[in-house]
C-alpha atoms as a PDB file:
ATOM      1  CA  UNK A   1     134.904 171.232-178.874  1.00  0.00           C
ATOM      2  CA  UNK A   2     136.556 171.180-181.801  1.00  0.00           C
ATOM      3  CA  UNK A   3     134.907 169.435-185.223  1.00  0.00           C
ATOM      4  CA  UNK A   4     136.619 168.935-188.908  1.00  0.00           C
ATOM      5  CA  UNK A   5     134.189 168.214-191.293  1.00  0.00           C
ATOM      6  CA  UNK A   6     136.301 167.105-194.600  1.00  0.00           C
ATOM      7  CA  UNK A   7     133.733 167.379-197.494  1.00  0.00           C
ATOM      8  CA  UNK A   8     131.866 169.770-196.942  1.00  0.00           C
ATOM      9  CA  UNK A   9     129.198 169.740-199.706  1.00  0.00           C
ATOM     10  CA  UNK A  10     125.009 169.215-198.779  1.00  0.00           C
ATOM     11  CA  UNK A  11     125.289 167.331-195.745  1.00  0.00           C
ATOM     12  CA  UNK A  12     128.145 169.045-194.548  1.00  0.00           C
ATOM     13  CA  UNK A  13     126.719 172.098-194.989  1.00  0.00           C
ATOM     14  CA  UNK A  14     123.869 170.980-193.515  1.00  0.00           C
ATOM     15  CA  UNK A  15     125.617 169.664-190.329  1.00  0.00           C
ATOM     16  CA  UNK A  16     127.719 172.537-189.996  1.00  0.00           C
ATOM     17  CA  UNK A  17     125.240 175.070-189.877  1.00  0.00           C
ATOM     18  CA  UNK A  18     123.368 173.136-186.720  1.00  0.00           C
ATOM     19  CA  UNK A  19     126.186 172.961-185.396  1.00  0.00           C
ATOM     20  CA  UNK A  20     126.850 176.919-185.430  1.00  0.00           C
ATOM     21  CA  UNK A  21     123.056 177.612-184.366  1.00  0.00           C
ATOM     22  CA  UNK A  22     122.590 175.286-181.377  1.00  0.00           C
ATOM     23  CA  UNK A  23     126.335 174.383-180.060  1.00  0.00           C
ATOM     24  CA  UNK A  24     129.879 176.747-179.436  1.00  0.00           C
ATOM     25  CA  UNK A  25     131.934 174.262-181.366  1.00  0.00           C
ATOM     26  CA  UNK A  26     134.982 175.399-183.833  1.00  0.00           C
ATOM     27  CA  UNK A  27     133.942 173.659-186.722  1.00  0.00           C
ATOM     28  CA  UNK A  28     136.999 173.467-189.563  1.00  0.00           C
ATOM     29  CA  UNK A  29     135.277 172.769-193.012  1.00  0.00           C
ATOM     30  CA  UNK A  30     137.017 171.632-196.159  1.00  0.00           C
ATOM     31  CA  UNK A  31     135.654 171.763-200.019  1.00  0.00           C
ATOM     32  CA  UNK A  32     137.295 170.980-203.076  1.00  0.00           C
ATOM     33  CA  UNK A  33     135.664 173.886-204.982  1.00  0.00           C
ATOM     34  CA  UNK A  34     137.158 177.598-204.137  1.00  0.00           C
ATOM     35  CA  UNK A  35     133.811 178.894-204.843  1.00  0.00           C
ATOM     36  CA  UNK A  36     132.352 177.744-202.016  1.00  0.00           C
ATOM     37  CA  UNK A  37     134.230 179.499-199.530  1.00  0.00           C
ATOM     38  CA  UNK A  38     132.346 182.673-198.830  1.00  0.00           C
ATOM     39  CA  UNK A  39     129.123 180.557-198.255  1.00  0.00           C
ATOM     40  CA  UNK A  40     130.973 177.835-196.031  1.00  0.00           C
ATOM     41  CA  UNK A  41     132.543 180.541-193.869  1.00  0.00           C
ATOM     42  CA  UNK A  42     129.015 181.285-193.036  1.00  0.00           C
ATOM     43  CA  UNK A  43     128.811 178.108-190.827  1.00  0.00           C
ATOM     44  CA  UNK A  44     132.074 176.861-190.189  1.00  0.00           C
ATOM     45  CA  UNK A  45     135.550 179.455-188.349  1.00  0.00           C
ATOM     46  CA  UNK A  46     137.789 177.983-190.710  1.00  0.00           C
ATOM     47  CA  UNK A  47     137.677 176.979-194.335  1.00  0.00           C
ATOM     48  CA  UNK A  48     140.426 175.071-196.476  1.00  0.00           C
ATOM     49  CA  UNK A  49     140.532 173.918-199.816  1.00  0.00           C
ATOM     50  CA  UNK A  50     141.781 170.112-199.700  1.00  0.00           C
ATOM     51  CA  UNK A  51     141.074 166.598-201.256  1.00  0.00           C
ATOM     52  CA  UNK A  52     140.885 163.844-198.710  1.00  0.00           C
ATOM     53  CA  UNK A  53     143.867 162.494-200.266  1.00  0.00           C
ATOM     54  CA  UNK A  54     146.016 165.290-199.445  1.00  0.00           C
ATOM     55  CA  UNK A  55     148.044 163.894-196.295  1.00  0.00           C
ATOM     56  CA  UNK A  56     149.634 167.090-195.738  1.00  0.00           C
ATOM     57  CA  UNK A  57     147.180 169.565-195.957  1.00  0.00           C
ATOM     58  CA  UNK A  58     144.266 166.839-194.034  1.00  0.00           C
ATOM     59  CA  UNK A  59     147.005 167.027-191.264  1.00  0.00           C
ATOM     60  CA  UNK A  60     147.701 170.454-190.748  1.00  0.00           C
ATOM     61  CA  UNK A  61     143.309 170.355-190.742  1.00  0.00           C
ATOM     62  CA  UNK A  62     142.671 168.108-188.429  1.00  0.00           C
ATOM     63  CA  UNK A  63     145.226 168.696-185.801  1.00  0.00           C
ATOM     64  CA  UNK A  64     143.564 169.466-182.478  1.00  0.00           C
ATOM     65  CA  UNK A  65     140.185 168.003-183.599  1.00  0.00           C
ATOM     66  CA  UNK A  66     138.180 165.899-181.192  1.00  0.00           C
ATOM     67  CA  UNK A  67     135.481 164.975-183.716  1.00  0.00           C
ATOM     68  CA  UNK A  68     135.445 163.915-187.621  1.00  0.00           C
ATOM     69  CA  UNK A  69     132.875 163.876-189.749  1.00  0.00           C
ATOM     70  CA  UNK A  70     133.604 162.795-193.073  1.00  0.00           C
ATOM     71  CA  UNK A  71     130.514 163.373-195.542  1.00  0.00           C
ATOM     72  CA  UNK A  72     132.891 163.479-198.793  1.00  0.00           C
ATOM     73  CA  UNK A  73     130.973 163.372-202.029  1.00  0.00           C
ATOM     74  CA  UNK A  74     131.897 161.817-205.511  1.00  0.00           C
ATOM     75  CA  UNK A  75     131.303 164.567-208.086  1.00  0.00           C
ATOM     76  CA  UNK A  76     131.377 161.270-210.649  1.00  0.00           C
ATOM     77  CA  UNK A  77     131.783 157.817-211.192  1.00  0.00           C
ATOM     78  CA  UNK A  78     135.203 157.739-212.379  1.00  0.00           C
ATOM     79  CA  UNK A  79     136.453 159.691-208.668  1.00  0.00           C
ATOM     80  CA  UNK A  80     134.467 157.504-206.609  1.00  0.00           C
ATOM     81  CA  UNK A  81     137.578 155.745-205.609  1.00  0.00           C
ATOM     82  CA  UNK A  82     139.789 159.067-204.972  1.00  0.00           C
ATOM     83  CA  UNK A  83     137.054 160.673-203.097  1.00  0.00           C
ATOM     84  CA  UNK A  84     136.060 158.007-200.559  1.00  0.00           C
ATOM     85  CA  UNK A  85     138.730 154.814-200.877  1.00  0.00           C
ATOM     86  CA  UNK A  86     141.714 157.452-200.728  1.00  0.00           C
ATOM     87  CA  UNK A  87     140.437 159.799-198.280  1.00  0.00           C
ATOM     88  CA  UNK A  88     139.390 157.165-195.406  1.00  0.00           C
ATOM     89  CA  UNK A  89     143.363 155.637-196.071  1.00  0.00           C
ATOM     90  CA  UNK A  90     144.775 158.861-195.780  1.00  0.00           C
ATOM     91  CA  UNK A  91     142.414 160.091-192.710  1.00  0.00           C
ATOM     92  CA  UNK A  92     143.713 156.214-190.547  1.00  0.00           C
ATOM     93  CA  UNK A  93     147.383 156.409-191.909  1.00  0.00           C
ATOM     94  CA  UNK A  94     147.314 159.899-190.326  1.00  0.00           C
ATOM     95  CA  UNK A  95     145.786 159.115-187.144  1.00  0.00           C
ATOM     96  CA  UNK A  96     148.674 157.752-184.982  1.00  0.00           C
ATOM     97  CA  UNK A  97     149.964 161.677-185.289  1.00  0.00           C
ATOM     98  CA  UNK A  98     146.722 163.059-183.822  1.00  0.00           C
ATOM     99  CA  UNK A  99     145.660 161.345-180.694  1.00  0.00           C
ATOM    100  CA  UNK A 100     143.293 164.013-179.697  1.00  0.00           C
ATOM    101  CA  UNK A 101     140.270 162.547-182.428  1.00  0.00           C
ATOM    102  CA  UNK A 102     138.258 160.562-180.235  1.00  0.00           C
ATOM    103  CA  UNK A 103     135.404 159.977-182.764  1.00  0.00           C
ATOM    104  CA  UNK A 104     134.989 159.995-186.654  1.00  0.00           C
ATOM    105  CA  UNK A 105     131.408 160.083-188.311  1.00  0.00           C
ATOM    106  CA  UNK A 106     131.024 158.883-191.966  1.00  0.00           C
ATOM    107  CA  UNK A 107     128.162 159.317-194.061  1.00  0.00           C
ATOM    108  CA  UNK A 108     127.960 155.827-196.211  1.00  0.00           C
ATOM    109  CA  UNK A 109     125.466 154.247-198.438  1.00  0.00           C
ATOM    110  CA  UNK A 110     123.210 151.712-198.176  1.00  0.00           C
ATOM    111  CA  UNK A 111     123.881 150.304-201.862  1.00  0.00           C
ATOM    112  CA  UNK A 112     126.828 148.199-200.212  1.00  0.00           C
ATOM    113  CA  UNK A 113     124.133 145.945-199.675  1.00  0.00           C
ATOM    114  CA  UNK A 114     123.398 145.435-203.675  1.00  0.00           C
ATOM    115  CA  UNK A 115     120.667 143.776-205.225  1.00  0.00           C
ATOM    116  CA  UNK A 116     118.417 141.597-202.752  1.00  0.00           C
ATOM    117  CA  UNK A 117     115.144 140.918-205.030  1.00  0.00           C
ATOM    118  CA  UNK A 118     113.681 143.360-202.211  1.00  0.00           C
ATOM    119  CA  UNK A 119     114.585 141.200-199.344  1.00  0.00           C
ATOM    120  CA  UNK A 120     114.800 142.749-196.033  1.00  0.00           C
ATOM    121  CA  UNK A 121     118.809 143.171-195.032  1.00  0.00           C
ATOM    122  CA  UNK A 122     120.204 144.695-191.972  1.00  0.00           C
ATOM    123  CA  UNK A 123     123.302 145.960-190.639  1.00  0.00           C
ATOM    124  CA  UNK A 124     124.571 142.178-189.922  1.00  0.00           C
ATOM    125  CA  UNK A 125     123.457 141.380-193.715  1.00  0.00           C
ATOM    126  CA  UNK A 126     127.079 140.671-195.240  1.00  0.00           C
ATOM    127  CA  UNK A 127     127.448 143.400-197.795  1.00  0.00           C
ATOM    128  CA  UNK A 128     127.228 142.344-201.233  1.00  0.00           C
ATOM    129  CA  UNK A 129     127.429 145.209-203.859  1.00  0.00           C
ATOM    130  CA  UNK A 130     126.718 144.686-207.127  1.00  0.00           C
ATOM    131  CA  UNK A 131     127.770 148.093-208.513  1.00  0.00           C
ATOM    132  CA  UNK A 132     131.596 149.392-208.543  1.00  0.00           C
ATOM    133  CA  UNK A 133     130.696 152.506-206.859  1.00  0.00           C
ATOM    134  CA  UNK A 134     129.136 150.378-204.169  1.00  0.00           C
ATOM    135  CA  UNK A 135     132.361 148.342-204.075  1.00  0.00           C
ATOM    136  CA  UNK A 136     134.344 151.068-203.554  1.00  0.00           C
ATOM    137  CA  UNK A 137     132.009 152.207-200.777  1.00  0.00           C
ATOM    138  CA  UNK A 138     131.860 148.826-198.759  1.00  0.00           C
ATOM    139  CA  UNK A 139     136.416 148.864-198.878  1.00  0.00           C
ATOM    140  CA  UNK A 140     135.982 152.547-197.373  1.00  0.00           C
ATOM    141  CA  UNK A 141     134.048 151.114-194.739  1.00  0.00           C
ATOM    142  CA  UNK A 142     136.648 148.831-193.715  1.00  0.00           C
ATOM    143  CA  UNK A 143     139.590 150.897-193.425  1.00  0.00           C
ATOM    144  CA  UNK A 144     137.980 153.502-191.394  1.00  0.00           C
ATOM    145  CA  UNK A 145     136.532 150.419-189.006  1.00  0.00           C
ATOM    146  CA  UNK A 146     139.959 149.134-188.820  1.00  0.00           C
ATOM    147  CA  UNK A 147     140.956 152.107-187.046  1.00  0.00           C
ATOM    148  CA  UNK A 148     138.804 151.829-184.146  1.00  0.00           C
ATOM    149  CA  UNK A 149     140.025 151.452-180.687  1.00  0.00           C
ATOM    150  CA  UNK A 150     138.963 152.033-177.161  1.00  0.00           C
ATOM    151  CA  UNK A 151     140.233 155.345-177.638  1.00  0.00           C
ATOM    152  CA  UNK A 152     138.781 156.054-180.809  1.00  0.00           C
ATOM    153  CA  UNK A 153     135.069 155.610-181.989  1.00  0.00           C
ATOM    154  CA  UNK A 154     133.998 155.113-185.231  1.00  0.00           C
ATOM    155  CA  UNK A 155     129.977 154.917-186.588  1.00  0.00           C
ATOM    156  CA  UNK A 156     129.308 154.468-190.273  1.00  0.00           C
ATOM    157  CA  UNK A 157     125.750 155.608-191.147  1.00  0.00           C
ATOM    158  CA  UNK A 158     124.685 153.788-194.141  1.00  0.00           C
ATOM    159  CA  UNK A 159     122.018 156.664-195.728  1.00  0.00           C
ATOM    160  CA  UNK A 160     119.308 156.213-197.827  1.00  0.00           C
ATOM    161  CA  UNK A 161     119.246 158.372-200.885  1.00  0.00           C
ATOM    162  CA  UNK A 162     119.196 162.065-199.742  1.00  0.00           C
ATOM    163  CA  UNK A 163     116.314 164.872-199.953  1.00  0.00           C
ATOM    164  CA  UNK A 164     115.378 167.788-198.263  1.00  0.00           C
ATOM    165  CA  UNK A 165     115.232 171.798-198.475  1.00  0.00           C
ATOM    166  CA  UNK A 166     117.203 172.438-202.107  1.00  0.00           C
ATOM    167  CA  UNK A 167     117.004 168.830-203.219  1.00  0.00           C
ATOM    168  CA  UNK A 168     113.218 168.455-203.249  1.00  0.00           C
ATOM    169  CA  UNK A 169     112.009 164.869-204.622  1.00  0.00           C
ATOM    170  CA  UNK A 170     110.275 166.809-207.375  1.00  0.00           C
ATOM    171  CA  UNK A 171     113.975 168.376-208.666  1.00  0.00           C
ATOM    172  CA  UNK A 172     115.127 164.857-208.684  1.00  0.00           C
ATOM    173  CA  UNK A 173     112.543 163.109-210.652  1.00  0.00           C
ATOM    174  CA  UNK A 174     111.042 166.095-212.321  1.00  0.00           C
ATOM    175  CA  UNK A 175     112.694 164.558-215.815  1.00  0.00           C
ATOM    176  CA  UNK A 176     111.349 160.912-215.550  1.00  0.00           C
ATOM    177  CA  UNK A 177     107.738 162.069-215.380  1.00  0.00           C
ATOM    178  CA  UNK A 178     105.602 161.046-218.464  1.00  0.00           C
ATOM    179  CA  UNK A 179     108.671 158.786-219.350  1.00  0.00           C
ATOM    180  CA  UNK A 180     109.285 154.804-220.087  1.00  0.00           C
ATOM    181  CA  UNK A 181     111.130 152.889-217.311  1.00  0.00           C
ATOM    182  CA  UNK A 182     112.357 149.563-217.314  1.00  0.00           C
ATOM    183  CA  UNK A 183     110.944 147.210-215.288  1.00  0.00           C
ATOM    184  CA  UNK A 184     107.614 147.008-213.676  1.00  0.00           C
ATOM    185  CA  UNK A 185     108.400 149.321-210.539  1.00  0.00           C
ATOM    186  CA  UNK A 186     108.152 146.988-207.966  1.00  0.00           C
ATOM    187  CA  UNK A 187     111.573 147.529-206.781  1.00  0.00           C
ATOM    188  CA  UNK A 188     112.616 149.179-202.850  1.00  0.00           C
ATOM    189  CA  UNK A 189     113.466 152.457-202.184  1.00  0.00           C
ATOM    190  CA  UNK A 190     115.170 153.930-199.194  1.00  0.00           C
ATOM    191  CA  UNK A 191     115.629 157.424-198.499  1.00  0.00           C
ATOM    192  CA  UNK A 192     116.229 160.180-195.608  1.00  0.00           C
ATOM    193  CA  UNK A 193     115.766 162.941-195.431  1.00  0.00           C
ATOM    194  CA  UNK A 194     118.684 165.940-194.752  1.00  0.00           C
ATOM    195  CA  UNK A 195     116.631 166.711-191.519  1.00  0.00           C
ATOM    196  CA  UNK A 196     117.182 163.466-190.240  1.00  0.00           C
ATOM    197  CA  UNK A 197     121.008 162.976-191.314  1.00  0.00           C
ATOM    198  CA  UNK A 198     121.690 165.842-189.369  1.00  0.00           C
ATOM    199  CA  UNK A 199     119.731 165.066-186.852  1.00  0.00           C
ATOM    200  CA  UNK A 200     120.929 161.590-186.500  1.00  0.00           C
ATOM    201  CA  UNK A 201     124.781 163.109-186.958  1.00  0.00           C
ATOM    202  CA  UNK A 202     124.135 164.687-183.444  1.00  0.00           C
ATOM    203  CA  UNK A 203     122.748 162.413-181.788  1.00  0.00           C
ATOM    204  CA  UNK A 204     125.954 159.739-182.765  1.00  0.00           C
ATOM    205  CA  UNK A 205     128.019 162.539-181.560  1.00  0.00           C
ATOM    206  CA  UNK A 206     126.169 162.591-178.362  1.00  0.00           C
ATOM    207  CA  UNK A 207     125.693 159.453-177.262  1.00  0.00           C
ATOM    208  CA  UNK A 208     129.610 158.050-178.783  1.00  0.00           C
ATOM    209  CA  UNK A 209     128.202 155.443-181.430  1.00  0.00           C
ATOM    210  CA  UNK A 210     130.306 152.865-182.596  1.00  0.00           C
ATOM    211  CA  UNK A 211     130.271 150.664-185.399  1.00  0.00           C
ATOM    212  CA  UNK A 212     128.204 150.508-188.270  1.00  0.00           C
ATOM    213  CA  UNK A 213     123.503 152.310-188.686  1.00  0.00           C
ATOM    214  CA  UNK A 214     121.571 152.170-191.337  1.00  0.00           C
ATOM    215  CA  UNK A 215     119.621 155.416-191.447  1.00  0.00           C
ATOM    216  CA  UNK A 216     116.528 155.218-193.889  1.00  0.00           C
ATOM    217  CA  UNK A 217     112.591 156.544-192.595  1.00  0.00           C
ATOM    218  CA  UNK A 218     109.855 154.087-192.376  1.00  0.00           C
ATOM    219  CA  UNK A 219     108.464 154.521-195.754  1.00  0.00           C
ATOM    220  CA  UNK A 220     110.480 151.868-198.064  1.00  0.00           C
ATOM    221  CA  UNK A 221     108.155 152.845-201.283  1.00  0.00           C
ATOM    222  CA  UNK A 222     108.144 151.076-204.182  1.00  0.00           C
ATOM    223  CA  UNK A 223     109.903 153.283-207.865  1.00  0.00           C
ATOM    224  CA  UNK A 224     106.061 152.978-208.645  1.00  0.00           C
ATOM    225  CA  UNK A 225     104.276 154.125-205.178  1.00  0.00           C
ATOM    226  CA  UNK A 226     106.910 156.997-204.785  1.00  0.00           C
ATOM    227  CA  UNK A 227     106.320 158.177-208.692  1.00  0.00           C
ATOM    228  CA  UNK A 228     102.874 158.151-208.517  1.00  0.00           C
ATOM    229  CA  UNK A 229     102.503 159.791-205.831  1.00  0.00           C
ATOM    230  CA  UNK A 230     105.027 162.190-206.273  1.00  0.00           C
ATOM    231  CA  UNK A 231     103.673 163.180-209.881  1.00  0.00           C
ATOM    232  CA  UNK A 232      99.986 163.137-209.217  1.00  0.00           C
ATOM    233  CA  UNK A 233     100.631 165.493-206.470  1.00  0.00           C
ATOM    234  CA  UNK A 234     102.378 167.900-208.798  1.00  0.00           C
ATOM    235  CA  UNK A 235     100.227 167.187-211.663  1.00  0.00           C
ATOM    236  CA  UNK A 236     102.200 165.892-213.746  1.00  0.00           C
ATOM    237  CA  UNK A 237     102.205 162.579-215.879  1.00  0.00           C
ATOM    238  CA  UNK A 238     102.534 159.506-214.680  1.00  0.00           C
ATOM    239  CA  UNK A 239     105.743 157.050-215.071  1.00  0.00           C
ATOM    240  CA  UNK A 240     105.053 154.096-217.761  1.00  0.00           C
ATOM    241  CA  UNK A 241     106.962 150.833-217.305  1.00  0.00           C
ATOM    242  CA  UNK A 242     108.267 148.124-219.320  1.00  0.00           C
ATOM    243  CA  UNK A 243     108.451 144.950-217.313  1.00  0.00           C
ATOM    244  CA  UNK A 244     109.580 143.177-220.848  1.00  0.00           C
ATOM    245  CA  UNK A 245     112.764 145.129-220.229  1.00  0.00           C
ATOM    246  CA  UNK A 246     115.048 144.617-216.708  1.00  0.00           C
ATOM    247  CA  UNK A 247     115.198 147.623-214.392  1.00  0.00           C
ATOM    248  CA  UNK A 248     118.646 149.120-214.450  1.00  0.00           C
ATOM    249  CA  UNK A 249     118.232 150.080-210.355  1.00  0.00           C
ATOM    250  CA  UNK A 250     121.379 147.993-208.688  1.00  0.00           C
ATOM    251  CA  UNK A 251     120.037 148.295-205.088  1.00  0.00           C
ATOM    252  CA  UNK A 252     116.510 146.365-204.414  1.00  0.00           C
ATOM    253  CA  UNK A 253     116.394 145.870-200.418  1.00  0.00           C
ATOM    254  CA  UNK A 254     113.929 146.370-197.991  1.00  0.00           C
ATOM    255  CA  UNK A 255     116.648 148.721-195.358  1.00  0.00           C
ATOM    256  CA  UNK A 256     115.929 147.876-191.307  1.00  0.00           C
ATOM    257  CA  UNK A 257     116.302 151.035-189.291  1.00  0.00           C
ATOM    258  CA  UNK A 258     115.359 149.462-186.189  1.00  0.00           C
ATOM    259  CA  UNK A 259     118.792 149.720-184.748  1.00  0.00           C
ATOM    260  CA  UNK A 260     119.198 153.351-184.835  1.00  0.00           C
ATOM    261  CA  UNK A 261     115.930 153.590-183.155  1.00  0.00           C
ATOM    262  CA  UNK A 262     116.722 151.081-180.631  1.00  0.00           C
ATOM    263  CA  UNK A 263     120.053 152.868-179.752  1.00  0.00           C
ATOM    264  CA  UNK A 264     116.983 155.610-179.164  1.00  0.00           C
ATOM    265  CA  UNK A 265     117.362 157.817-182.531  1.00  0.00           C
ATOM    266  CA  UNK A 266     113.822 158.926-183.066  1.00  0.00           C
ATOM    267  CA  UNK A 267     113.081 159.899-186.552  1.00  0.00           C
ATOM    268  CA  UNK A 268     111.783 163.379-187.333  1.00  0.00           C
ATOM    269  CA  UNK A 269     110.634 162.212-190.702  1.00  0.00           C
ATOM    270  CA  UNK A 270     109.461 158.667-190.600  1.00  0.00           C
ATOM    271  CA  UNK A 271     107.516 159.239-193.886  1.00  0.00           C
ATOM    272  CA  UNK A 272     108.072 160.760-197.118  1.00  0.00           C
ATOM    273  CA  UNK A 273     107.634 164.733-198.151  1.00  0.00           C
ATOM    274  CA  UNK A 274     106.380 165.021-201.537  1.00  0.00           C
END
């Protein structure tokens, strides 16, 4: 089988290398950093230096492919809408030329779902993003559903936030601890872990998913719960907050996974690693 990963970054990475370890697939990798190359060609037969928005050289990459996975990455705010918006429109315009992709995989976000004051939303919840980024994020959805067919599948997992082996929860909150936060911490988390996004990569590839998973673990913490704990198990000051001030978190929702699990996904990290 033939796979094209197109943004290759953490997940990617992450993906590719199961892939290499467990299955004989030719996986085709791109980056948008040269750098990477030697360490990507360590998990993936081909390399190629692209942006998603580069019809030419995304054809030339995916001909021949019978799965994509596109796990782009924004490097910042102000490419959000190259890196996601432009790539799924140039991935579907090109599709009518490459009738061998039977699937496509995209890594999403849950923060298309915005603010919900913590309420519990699920993947029939209309998506109402309160953030541009998230906006950006819930119009990339819908071109790459549009392109769905009986011939073509297409599953949008809607991720927590990310952690795992090089992106510890410590190296991502390390800065906030002994600091003043806004708001009185009561707001929802969601996360996954990079175990589980690969995991749950696999088994949509498997079992042909279509349409649209939310893929969080059981834990839903509250900013406070998951500081605390994460800093008195490191030793390190606690979090302070200001509920005269308003938290500056866009995305306060209460994620369902239950569909994932009831397509039969079963989680290999229901709970948080601190």
């Amino acid at each position: 089988m033939n796979i094209a990963i197109i943004g290759c970054g953490y997940v990617g990475y992450a993906v590719a290398k199961y892939w290499q370890q467990k299955m004989t697939f030719v996986v085709t990798a791109t980056t948008t950093t040269p750098e990477r190359i030697q360490e990507l060609q360590t998990v993936a037969q081909k390399v190629v230096i692209a942006k998603g928005n580069d019809a030419q050289t995304l054809q030339s990459v995916l001909q021949n492919q019978d799965v994509v996975l596109l796990s782009v990455g924004a490097k910042g705010a102000n490419v959000y809408e190259e890196t996601y918006l432009e790539t799924a429109k140039t991935l579907v315009g090109l599709l009518p030329q490459l009738p061998k992709i039977k699937q496509i995989i995209y890594t999403g976000s849950y923060s298309v779902y915005g603010d919900r004051n913590g309420a519990t939303v699920d993947e029939n919840t209309p998506v109402e993003p309160t953030h541009s980024s998230g906006i950006v994020l819930r119009e990339t959805e819908k071109v790459l559903l549009s392109a769905a067919s009986e011939k073509l599948r297409v599953c949008i997992l809607r991720l927590g936030g990310i952690y795992g082996t090089n992106r510890e929860l410590i190296k991502i909150f390390s800065r906030a601890s002994g600091t003043t936060r806004p708001g009185n911490g009561e707001d929802v988390t969601n996360w996954i872990h990079l175990d589980d996004i690969v995991g749950a990569i696999e088994f949509v590839r498997q079992q042909h998913l279509q349409g649209i998973y939310n893929l969080v673990d059981d834990a839903h913490l509250s900013s406070r719960e998951l500081l605390d704990t994460l800093f008195t198990k490191h030793n390190l000051p606690n979090v302070q907050w200001d509920s005269s001030l308003k938290s500056n978190r866009p995305y306060n929702a209460i994620v369902s996974n239950q569909k994932i699990k009831n397509a039969g996904y079963q989680l290999i990290h229901p709970q948080m690693i601190f």
